[in-house]
Protein backbone atom coordinates (compact mmCIF):
# COMPACT_ATOMS: atom_id res chain seq x y z
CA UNK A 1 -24.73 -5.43 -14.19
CA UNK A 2 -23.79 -6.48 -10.88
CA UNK A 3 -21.59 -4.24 -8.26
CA UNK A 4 -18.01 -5.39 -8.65
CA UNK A 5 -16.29 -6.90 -5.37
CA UNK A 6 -13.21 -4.67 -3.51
CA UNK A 7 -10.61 -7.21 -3.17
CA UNK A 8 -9.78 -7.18 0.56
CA UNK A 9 -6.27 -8.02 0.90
CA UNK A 10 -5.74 -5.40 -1.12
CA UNK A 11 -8.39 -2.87 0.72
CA UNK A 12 -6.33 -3.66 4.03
CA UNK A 13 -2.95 -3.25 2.25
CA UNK A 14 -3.24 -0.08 0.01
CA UNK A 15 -4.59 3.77 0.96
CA UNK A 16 -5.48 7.08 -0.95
CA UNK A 17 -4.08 9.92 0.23
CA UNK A 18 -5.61 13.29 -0.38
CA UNK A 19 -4.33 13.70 -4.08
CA UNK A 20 -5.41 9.85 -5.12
CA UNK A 21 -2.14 8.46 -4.73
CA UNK A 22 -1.87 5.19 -3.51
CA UNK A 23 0.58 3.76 -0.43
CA UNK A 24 1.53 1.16 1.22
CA UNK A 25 3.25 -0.35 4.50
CA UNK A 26 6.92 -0.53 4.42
CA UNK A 27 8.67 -4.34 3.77
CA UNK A 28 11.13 -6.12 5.97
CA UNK A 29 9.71 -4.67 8.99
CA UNK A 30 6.84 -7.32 10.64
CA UNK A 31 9.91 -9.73 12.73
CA UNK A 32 13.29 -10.30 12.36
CA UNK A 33 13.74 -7.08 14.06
CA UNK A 34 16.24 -7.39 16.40
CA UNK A 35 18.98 -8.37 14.00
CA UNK A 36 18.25 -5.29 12.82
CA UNK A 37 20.16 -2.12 13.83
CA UNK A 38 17.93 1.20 15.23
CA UNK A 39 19.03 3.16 12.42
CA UNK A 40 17.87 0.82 9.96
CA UNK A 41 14.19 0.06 12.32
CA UNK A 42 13.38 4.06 11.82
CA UNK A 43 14.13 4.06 8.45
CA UNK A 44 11.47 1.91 7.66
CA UNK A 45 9.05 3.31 9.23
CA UNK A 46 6.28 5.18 7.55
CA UNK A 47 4.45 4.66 4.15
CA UNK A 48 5.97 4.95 0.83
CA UNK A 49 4.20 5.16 -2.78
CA UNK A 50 2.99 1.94 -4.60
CA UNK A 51 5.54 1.71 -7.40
CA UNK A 52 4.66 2.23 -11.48
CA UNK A 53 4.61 -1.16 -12.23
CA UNK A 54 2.17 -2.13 -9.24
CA UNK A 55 -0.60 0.72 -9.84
CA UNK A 56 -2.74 -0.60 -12.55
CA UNK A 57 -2.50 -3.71 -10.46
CA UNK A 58 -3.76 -2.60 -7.03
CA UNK A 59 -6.12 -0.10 -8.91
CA UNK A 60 -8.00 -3.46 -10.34
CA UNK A 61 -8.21 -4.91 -7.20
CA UNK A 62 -9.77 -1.84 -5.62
CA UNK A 63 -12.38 -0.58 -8.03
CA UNK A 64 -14.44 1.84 -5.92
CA UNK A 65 -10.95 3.43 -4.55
CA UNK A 66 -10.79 7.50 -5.32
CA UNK A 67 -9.09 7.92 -8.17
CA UNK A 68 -6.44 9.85 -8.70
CA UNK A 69 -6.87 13.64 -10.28
């Protein structure tokens, strides 16, 4: 059976952290930034989780990914 392919959008979008969880880049924060106020700018910075609905999902697209414990 032949190796199966890591999607690569989805290699450059989503990453483990130590316990297997997955994460991703914060939205509405690429342009459009200067209509934005401060406050709002370093709120979204950072990572947050992938959500429930999204995990089986991104964990197709990324077969080789640790999984999580």
């Amino acid at each position: 059976m032949p190796k199966m392919k890591t999607n690569r959008m989805a290699y450059k979008k989503y990453r483990a952290n130590a316990s297997g969880k997955l994460k991703r880049g914060q939205a509405f924060k690429s342009h459009n930034t200067a209509k934005k106020t401060p406050k709002r700018r370093r709120q979204l910075r950072g990572s947050v989780e992938v959500s429930a609905a999204d995990k089986r999902t991104a964990r197709r697209l990324l077969p080789y990914l640790k999984k999580q414990a």
